[in-house]
N, C-alpha and C. Protein backbone atom coordinates (compact mmCIF):
# COMPACT_ATOMS: atom_id res chain seq x y z
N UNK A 1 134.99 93.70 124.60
CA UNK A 1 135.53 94.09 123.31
C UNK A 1 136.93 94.66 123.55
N UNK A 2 137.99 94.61 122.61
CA UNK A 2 139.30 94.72 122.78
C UNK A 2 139.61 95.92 122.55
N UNK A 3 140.64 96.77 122.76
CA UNK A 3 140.29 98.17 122.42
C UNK A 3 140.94 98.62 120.98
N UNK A 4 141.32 97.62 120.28
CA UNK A 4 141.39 98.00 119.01
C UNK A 4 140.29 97.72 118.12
N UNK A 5 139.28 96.93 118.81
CA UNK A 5 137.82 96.33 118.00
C UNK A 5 137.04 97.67 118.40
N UNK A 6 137.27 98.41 119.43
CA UNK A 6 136.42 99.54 119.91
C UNK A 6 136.99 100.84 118.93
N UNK A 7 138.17 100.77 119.02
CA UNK A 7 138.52 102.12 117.70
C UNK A 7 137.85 101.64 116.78
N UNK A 8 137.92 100.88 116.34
CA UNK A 8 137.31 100.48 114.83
C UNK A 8 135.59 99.93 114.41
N UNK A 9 134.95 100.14 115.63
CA UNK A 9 133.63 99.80 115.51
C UNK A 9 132.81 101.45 115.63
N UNK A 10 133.75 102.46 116.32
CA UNK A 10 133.47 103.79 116.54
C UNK A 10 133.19 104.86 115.17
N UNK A 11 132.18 104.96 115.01
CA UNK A 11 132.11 106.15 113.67
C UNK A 11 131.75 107.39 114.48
N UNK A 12 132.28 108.45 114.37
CA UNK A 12 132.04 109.57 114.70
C UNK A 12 131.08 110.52 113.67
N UNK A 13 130.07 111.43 114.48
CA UNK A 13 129.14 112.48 113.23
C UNK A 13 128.34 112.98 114.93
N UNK A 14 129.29 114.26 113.74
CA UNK A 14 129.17 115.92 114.54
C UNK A 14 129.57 115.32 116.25
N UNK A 15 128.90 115.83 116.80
CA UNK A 15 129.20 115.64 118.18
C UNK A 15 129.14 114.03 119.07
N UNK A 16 128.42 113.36 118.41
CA UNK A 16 128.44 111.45 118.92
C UNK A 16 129.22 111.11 118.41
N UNK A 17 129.49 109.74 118.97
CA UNK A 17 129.86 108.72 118.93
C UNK A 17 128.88 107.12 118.67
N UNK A 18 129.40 106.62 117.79
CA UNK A 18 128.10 105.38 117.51
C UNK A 18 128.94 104.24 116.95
N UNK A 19 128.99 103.28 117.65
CA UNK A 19 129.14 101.82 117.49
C UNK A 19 128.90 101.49 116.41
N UNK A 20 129.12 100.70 115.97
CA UNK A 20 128.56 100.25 114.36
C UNK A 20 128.35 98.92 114.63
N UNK A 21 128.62 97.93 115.46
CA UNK A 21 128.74 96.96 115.67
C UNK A 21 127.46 96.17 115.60
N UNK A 22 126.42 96.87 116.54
CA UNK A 22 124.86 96.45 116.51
C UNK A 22 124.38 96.45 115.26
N UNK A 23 124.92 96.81 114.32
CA UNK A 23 124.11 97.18 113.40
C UNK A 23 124.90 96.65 111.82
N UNK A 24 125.87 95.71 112.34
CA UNK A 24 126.25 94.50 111.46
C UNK A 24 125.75 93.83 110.94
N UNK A 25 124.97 92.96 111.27
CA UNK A 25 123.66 92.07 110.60
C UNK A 25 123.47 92.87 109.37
N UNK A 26 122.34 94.17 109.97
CA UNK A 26 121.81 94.89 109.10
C UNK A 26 122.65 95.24 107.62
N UNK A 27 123.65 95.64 107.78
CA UNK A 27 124.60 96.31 106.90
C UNK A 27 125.12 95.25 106.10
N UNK A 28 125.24 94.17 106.80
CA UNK A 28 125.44 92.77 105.93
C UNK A 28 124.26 92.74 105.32
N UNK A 29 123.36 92.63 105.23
CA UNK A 29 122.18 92.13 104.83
C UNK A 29 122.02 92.78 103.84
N UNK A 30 121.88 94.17 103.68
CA UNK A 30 122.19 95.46 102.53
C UNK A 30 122.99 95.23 101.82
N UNK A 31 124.50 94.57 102.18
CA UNK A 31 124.93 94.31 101.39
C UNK A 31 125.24 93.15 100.30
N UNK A 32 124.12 92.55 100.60
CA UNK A 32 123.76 91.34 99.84
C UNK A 32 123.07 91.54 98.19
N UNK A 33 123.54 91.36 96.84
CA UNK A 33 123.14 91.44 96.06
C UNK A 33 121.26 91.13 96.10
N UNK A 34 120.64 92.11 95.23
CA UNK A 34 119.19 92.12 95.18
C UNK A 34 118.75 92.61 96.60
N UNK A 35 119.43 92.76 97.71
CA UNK A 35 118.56 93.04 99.00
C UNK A 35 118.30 94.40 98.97
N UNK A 36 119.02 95.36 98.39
CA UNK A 36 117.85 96.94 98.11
C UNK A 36 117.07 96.82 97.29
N UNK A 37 117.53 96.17 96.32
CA UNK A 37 116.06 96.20 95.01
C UNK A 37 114.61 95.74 95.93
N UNK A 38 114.63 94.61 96.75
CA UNK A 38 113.74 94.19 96.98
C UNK A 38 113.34 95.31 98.21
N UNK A 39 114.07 95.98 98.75
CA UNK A 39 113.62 97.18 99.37
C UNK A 39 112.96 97.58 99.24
N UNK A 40 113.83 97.91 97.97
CA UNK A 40 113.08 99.12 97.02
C UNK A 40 111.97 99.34 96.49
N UNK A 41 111.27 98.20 95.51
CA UNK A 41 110.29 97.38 95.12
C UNK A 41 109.39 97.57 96.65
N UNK A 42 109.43 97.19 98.00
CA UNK A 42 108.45 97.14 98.43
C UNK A 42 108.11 98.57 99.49
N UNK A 43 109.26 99.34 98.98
CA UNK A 43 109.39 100.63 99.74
C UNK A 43 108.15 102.03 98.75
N UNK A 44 108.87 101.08 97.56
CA UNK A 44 108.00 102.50 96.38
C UNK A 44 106.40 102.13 96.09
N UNK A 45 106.11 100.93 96.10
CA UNK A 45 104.75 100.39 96.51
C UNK A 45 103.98 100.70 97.41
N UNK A 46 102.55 101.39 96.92
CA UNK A 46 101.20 101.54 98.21
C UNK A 46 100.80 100.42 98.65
N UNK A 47 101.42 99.36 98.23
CA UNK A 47 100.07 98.15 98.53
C UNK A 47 101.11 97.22 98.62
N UNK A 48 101.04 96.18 99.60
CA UNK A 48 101.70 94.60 99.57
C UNK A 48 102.13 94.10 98.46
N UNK A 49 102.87 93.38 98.68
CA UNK A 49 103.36 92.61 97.14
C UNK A 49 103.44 91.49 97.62
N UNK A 50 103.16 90.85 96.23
CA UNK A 50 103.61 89.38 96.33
C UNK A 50 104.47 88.85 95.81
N UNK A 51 104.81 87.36 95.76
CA UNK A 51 106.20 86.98 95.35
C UNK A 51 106.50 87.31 93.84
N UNK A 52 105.50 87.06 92.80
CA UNK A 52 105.54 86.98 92.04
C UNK A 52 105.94 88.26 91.26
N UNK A 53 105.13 89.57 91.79
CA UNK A 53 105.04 91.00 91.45
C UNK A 53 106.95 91.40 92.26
N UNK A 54 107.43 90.82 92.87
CA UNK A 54 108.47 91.28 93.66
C UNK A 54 109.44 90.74 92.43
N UNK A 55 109.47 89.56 92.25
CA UNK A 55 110.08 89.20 90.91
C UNK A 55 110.03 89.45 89.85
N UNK A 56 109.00 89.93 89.35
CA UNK A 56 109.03 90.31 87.94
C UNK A 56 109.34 91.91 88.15
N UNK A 57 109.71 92.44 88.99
CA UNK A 57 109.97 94.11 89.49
C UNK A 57 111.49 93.96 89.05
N UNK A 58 112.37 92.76 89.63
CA UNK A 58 113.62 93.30 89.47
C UNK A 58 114.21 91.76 88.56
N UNK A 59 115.21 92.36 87.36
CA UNK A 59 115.47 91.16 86.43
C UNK A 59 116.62 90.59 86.46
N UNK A 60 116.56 89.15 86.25
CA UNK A 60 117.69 88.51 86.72
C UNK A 60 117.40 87.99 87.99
N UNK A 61 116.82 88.11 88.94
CA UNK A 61 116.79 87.58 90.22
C UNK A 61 116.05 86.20 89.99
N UNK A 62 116.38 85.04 91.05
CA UNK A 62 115.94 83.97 90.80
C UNK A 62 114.96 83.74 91.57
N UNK A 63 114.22 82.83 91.55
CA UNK A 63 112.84 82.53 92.66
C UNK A 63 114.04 82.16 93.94
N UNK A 64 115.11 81.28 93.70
CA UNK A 64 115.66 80.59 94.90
C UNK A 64 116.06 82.09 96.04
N UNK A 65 117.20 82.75 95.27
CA UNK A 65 117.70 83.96 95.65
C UNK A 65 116.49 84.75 96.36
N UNK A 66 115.61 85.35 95.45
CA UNK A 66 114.25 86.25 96.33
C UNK A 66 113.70 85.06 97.72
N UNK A 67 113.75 84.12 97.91
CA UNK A 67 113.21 83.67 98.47
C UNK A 67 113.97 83.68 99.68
N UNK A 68 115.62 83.53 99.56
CA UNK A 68 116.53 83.74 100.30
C UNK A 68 116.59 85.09 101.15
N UNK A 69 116.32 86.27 100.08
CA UNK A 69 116.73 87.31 100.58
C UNK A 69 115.36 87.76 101.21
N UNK A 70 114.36 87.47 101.07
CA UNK A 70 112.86 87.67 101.80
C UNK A 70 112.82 87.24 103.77
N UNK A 71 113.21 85.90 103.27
CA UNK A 71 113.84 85.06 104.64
C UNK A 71 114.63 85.83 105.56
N UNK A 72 115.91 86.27 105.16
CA UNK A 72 116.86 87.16 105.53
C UNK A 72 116.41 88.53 106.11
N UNK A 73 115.46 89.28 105.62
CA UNK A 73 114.39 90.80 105.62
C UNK A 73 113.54 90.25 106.80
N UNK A 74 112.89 89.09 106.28
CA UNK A 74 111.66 88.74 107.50
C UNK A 74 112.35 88.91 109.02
N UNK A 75 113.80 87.50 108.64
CA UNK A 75 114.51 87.15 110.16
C UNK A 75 114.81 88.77 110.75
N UNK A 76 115.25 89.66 110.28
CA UNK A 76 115.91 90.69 110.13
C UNK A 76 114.90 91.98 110.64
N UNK A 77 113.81 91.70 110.74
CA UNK A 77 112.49 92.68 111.39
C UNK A 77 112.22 93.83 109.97
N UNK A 78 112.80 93.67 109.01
CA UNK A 78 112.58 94.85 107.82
C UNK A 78 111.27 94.52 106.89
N UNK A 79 110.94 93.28 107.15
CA UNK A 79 109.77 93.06 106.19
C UNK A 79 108.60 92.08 106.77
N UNK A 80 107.68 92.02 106.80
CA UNK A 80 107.06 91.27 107.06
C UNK A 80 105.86 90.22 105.99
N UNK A 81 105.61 89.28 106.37
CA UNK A 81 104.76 88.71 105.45
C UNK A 81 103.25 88.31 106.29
N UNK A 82 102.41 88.14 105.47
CA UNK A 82 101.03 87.88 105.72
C UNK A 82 100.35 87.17 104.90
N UNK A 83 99.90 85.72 105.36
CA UNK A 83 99.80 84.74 104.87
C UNK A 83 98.03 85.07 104.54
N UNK A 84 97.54 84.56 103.54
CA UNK A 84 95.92 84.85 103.00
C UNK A 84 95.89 83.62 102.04
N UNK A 85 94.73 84.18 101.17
CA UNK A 85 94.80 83.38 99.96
C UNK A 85 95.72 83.66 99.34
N UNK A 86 96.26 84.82 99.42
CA UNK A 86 97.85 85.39 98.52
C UNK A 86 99.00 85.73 99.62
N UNK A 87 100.09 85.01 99.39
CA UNK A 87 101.10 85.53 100.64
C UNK A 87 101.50 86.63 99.97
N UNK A 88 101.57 88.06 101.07
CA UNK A 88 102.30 89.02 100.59
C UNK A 88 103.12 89.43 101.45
N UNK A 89 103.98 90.53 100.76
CA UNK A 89 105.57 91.22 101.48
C UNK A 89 104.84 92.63 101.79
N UNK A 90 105.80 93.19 103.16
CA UNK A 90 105.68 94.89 102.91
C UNK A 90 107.05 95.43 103.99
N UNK A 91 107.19 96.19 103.63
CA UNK A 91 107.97 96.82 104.55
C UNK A 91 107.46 97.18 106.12
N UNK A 92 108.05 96.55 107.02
CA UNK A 92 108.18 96.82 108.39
C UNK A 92 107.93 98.48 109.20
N UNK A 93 107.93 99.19 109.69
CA UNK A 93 107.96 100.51 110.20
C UNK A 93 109.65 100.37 110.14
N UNK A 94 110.73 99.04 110.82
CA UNK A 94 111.63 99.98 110.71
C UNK A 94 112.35 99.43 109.63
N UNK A 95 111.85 98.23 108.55
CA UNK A 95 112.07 98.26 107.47
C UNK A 95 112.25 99.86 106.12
N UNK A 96 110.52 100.19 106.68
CA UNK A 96 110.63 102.09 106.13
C UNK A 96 111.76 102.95 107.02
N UNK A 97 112.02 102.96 107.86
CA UNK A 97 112.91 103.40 108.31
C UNK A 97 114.51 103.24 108.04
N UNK A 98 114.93 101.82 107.54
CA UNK A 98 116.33 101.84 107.01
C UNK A 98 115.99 102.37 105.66
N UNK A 99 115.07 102.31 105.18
CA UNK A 99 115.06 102.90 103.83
C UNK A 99 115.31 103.94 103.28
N UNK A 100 114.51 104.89 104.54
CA UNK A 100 114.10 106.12 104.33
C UNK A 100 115.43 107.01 104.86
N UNK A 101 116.21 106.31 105.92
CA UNK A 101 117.75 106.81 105.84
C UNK A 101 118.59 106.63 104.71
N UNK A 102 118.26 105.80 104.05
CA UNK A 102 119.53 105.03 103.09
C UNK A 102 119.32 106.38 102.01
N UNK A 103 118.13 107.03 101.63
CA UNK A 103 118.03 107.83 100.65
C UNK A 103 118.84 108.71 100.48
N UNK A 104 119.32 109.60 101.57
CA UNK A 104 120.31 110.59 101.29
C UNK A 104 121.50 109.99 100.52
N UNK A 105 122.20 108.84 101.43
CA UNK A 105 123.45 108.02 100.21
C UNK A 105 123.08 107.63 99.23
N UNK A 106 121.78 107.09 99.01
CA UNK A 106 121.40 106.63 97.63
C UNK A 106 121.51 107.79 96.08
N UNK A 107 120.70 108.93 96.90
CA UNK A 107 120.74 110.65 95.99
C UNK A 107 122.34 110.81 95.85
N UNK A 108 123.28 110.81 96.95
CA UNK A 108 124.52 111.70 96.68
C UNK A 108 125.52 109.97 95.56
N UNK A 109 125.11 108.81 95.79
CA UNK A 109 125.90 108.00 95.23
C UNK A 109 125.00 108.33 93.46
N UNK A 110 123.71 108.71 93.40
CA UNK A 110 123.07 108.54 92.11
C UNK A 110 124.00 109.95 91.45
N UNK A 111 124.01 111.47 91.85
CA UNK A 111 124.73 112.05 91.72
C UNK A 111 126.26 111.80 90.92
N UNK A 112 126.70 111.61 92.03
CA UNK A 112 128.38 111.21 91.48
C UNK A 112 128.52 110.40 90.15
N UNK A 113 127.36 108.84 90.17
CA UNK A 113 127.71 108.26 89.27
C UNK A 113 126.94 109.36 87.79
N UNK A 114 126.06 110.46 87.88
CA UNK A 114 125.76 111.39 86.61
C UNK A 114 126.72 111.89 86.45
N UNK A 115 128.00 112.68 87.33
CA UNK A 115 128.94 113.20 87.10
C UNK A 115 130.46 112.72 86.92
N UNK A 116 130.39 111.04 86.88
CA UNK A 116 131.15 110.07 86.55
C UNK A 116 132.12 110.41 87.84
N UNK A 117 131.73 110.53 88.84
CA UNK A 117 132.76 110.85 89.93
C UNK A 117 133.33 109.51 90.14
């Protein structure tokens, strides 16, 4: 890596240092329209979901798109599926785990937008 790709892959917090680089995919992937909803949807759920219940959770999304962004979660280790008489979705351990970090930005971005920041 070049050392201007290394300044710029470097985020600093409190005393580390952390690459960001590994963790590109991921952050791409998040940032893909519908890819938190469907998070979300299978983060706030006790029980598996299926395609159908995952779609009718969030509106506007297309069967093609969910099917895309499921693919993407699966390849991605955040979700897994389990094939039965009903295929269902759930969140991964470290699927719950990007989630369960994302919350603090999620609270301070829900914030700002109540206070029109």
């Amino acid at each position: 890596m070049d050392q201007t790709r290394s300044k710029a892959c470097m985020l600093r917090y409190g005393d580390t240092e952390i690459c960001i680089d590994p963790s590109e995919s991921v952050l791409h992937l998040l940032g893909k329209k519908y890819t938190m909803l469907i998070i979300s949807v299978l983060g706030n759920g006790s029980t598996r979901q299926n395609f159908n219940d995952i779609r009718s959770s969030i509106p506007g999304i297309s069967s093609t798109i969910l099917s895309r962004r499921i693919k993407d979660l699966i390849d991605s280790g955040l979700v897994e599926r389990r094939s039965g008489q009903i295929t269902t979705y759930a969140l991964t351990e470290k699927g719950m785990n990007v989630r369960n970090s994302l919350m603090p930005l999620l609270q301070y971005i829900s914030v700002l937008d109540r206070n029109g920041d």
